[in-house]
N, C-alpha and C. Protein backbone atom coordinates (compact mmCIF):
# COMPACT_ATOMS: atom_id res chain seq x y z
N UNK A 1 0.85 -1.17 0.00
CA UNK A 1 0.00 0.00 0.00
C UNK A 1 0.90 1.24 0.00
N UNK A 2 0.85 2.33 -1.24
CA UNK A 2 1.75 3.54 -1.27
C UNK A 2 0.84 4.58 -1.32
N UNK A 3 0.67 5.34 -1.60
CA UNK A 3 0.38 6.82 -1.40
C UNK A 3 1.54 7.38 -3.17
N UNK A 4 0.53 7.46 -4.65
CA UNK A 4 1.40 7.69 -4.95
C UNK A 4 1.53 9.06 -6.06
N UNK A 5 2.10 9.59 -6.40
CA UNK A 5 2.47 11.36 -6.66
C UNK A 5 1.91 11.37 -8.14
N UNK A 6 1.22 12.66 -8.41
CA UNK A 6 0.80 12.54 -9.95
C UNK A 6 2.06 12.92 -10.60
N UNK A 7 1.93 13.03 -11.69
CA UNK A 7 2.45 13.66 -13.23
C UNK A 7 1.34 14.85 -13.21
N UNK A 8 2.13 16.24 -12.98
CA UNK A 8 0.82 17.22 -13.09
C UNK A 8 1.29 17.42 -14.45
N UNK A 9 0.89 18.09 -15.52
CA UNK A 9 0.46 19.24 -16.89
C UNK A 9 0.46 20.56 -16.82
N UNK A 10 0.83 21.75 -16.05
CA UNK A 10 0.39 23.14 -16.07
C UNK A 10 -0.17 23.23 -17.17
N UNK A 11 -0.95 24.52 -17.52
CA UNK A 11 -1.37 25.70 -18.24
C UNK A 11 -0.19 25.62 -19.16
N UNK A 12 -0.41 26.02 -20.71
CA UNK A 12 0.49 26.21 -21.45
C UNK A 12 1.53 25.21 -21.80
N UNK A 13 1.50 24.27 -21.31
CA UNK A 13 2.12 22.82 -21.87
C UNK A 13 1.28 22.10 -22.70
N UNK A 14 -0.36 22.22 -22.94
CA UNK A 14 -0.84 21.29 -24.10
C UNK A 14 -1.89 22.77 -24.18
N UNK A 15 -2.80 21.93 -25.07
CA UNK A 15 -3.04 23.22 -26.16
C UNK A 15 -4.32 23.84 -25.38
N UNK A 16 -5.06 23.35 -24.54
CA UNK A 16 -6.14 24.01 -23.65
C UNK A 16 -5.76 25.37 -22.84
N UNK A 17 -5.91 26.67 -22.68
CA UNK A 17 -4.98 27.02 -21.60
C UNK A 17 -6.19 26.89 -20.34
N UNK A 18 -5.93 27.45 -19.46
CA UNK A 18 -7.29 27.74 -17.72
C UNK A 18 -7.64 26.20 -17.66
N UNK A 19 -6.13 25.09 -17.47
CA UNK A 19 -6.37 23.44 -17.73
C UNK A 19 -5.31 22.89 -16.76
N UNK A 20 -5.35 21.65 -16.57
CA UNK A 20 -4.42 21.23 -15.61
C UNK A 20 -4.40 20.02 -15.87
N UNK A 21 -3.93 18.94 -15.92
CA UNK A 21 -4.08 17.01 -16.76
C UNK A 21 -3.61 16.87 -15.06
N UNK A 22 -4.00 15.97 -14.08
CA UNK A 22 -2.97 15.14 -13.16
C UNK A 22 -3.33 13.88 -13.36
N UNK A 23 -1.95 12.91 -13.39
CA UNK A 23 -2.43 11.52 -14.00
C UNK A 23 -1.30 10.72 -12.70
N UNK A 24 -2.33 10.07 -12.23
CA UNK A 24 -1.64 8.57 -11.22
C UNK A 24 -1.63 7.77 -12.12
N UNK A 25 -0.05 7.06 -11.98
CA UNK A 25 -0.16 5.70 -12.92
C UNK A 25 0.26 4.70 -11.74
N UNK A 26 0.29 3.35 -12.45
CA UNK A 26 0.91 2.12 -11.45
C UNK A 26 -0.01 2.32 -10.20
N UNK A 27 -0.98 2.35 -9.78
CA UNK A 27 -1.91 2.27 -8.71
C UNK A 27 -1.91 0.80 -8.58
N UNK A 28 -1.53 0.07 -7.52
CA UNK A 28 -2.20 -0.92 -7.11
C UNK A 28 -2.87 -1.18 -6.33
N UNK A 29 -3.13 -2.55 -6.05
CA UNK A 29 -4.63 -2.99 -4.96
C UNK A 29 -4.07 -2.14 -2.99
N UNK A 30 -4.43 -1.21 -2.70
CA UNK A 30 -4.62 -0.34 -1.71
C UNK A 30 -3.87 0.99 -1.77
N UNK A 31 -3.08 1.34 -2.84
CA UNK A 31 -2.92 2.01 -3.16
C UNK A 31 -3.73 3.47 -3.43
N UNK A 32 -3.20 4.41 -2.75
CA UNK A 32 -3.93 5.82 -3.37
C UNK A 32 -3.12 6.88 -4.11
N UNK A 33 -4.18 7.96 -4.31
CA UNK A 33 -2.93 8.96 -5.04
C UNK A 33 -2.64 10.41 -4.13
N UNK A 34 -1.42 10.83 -3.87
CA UNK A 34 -1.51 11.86 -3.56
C UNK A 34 -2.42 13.35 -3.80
N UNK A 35 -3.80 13.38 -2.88
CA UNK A 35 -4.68 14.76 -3.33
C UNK A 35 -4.39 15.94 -3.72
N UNK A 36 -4.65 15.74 -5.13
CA UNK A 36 -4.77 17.10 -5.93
C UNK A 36 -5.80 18.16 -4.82
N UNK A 37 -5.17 19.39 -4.92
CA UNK A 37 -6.06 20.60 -4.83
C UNK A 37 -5.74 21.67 -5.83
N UNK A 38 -6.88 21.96 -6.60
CA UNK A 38 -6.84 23.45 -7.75
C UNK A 38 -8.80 23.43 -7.51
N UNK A 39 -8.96 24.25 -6.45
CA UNK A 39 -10.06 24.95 -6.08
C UNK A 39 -10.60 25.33 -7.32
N UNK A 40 -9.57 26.33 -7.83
CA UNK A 40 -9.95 27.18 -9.02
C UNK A 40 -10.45 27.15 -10.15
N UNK A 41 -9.73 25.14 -10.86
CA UNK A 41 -11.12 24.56 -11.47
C UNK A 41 -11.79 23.80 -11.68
N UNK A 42 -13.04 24.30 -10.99
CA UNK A 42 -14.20 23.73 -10.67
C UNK A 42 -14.32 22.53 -11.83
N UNK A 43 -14.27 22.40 -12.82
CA UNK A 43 -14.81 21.58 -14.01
C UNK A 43 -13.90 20.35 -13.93
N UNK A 44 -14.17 19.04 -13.67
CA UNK A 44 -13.37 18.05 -13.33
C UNK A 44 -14.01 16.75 -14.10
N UNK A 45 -13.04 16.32 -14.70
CA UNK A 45 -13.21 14.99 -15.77
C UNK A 45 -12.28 13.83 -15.21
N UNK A 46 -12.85 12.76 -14.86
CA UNK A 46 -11.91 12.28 -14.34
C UNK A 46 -11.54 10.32 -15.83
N UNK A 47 -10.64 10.24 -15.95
CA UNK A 47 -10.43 8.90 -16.62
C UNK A 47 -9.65 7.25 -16.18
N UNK A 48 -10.25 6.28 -16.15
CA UNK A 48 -9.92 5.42 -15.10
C UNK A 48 -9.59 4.26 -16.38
N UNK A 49 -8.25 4.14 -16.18
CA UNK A 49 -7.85 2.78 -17.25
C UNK A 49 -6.81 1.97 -16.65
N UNK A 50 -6.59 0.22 -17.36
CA UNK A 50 -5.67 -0.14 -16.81
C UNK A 50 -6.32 -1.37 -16.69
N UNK A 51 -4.69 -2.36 -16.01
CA UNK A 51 -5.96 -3.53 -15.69
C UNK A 51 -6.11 -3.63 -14.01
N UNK A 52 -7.50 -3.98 -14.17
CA UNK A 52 -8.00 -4.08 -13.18
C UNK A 52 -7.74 -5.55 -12.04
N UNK A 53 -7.32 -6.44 -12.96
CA UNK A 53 -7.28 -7.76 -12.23
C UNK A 53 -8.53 -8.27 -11.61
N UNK A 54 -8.67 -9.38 -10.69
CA UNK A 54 -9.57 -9.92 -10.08
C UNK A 54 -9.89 -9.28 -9.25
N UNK A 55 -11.68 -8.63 -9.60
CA UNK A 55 -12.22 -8.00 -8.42
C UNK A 55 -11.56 -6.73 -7.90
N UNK A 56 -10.61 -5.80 -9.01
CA UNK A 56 -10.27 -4.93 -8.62
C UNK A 56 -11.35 -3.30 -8.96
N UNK A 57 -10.83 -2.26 -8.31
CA UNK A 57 -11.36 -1.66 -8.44
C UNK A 57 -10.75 0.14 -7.56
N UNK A 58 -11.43 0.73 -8.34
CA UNK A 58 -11.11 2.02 -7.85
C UNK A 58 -12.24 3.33 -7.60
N UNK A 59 -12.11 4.03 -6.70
CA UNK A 59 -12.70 5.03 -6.64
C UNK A 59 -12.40 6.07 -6.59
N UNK A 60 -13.05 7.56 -6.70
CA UNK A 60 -12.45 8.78 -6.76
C UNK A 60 -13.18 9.17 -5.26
N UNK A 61 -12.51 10.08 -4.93
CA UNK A 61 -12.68 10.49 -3.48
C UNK A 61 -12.72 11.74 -3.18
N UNK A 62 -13.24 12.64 -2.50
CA UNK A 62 -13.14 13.86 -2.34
C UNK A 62 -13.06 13.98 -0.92
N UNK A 63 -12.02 15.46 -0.61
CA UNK A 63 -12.54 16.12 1.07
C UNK A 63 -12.17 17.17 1.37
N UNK A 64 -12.76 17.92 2.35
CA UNK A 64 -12.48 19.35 2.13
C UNK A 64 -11.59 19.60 3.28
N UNK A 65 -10.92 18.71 4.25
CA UNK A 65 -10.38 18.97 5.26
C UNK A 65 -8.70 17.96 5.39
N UNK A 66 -8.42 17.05 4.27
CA UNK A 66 -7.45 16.53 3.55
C UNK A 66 -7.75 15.17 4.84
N UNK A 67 -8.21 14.68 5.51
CA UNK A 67 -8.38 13.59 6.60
C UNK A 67 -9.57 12.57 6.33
N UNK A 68 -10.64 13.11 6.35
CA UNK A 68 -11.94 12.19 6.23
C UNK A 68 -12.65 12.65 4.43
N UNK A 69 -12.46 11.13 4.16
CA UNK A 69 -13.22 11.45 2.79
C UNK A 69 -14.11 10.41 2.42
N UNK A 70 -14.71 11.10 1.08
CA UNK A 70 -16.17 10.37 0.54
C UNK A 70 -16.05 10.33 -0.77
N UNK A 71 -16.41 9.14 -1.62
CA UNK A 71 -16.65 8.94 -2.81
C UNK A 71 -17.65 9.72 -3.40
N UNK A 72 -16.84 10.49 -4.07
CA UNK A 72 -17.51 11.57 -5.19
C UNK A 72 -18.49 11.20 -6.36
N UNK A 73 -18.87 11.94 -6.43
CA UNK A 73 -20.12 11.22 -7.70
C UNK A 73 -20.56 12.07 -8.89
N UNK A 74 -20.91 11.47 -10.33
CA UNK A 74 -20.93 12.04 -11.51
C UNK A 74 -22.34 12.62 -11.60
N UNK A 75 -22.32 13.52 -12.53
CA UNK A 75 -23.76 14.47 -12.65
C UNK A 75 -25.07 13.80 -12.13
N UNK A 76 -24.86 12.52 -12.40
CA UNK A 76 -26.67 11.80 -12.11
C UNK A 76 -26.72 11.49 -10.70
N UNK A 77 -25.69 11.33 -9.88
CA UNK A 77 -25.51 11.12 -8.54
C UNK A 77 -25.10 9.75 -8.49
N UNK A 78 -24.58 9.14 -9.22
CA UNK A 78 -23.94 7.96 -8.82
C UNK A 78 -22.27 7.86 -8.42
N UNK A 79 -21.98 6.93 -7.91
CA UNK A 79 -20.70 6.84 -6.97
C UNK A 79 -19.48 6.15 -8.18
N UNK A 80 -18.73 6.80 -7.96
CA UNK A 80 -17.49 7.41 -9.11
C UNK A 80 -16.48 6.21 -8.53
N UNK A 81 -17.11 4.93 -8.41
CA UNK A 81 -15.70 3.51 -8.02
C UNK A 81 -16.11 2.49 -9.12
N UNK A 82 -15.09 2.41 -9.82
CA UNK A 82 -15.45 2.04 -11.09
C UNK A 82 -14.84 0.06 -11.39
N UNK A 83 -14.84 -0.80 -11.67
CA UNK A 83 -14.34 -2.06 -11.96
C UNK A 83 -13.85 -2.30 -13.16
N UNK A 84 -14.24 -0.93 -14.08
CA UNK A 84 -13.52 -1.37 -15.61
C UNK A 84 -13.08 0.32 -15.82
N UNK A 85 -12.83 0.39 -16.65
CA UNK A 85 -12.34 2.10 -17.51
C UNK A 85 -13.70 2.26 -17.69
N UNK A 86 -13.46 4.04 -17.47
CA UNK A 86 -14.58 4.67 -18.01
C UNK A 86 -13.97 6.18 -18.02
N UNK A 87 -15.19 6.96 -18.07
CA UNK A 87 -14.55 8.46 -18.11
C UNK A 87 -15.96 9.52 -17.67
N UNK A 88 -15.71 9.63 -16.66
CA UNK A 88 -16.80 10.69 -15.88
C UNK A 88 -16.24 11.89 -15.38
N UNK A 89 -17.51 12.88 -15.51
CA UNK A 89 -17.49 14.09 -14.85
C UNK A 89 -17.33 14.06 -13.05
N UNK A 90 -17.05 14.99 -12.27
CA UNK A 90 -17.19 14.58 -11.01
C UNK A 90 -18.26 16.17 -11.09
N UNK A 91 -19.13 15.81 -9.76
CA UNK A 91 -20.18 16.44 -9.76
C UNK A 91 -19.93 17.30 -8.72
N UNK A 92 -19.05 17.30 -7.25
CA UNK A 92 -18.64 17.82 -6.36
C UNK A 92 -17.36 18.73 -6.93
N UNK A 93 -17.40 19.91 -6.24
CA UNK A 93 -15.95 20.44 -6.32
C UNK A 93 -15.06 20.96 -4.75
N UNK A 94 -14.68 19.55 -4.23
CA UNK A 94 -14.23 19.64 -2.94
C UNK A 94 -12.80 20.42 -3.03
N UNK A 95 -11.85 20.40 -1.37
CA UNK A 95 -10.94 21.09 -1.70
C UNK A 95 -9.86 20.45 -2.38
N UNK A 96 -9.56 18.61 -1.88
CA UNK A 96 -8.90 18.08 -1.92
C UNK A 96 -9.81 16.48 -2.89
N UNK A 97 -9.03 16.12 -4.09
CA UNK A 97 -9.38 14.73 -5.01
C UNK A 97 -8.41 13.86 -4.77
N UNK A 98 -8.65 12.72 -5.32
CA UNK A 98 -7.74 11.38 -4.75
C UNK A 98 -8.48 10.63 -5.35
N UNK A 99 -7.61 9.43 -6.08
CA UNK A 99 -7.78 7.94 -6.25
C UNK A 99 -7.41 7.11 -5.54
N UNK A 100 -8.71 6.25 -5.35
CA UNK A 100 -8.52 4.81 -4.46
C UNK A 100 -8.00 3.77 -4.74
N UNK A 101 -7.43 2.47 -5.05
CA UNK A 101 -7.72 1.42 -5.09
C UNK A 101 -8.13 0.56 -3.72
N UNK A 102 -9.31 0.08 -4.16
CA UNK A 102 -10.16 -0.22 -2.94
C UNK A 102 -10.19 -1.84 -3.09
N UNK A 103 -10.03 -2.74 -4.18
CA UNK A 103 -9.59 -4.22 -4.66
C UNK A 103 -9.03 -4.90 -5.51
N UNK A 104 -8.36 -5.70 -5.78
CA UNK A 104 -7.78 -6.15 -6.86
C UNK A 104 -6.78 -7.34 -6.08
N UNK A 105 -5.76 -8.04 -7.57
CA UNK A 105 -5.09 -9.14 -7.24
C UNK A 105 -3.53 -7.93 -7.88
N UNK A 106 -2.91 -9.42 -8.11
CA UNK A 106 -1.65 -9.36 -7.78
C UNK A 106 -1.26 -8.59 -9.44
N UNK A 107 -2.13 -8.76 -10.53
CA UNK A 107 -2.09 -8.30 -11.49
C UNK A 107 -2.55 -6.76 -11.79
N UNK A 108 -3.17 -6.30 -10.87
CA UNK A 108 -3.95 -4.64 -10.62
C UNK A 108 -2.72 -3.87 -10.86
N UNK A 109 -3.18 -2.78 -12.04
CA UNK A 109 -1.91 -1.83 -12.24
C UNK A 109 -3.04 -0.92 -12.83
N UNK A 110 -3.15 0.01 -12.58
CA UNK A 110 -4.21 1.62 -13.20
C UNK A 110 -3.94 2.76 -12.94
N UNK A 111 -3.86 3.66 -13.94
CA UNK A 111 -3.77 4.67 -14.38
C UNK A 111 -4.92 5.56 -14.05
N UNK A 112 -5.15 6.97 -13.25
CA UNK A 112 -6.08 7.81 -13.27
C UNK A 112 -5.69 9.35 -13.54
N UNK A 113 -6.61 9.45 -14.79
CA UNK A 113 -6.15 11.29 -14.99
C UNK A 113 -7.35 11.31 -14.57
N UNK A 114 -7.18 12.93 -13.68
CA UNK A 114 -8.17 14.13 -13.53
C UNK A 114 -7.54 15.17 -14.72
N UNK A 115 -8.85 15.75 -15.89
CA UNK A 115 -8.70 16.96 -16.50
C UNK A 115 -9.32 17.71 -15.82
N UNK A 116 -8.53 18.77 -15.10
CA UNK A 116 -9.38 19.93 -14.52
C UNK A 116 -9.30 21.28 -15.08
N UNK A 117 -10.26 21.91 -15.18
CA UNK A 117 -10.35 23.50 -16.11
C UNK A 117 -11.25 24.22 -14.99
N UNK A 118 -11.18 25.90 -15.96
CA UNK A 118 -11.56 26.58 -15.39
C UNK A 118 -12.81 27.24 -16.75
N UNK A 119 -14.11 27.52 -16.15
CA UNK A 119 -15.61 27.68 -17.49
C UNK A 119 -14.40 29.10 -17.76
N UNK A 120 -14.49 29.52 -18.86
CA UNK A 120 -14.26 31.07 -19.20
C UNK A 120 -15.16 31.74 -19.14
């Protein structure tokens, strides 16, 4: 179980500007990611790939106090812990985001970008 650091993107490194890419790779089974905070933008896409292995799985997490957190959820209100790839909006804009891995085997290795922007 690690705790592990994104790959951030600033502004002005790809072609979006008021943008930010943070991508956890190599997540394994209890593994999390070090919480992003950019308050500033609100607009959050999050993308979950990789393999999952047996019964693995991940969730996105939010909290506004960096200690106690809750699985965040996409526009319709459902809970953002996913068992295969997908690519959702997050519907909360807490202070602090994070990826879970919450199950998996010995084969679990996943990748999570947050695209975060700011509306113009």
């Amino acid at each position: 179980m690690a705790t592990r650091t994104p790959t951030v993107i600033q502004p002005g490194q790809q072609d979006l500007d008021h943008s930010t890419l943070y991508s956890w790779s190599g997540l394994l089974n209890g593994d999390d990611g070090e919480p992003m905070s950019r308050t500033d933008f609100p607009d959050r896409t999050v993308q979950i790939l990789g393999t999952f292995g047996a019964g693995g799985s991940v969730s996105i997490e939010g909290s506004n106090n960096g200690s106690d957190w809750v699985v965040l959820t996409d526009p319709q209100g459902n809970s953002i812990s996913k068992t295969t790839g997908s690519m959702e909006m997050v519907a909360e804009t807490p202070r602090y985001i994070r990826p879970r891995v919450t199950a998996g085997d010995g084969t679990t290795d996943i990748t999570v970008i947050v695209f975060a922007r700011t509306p113009r």
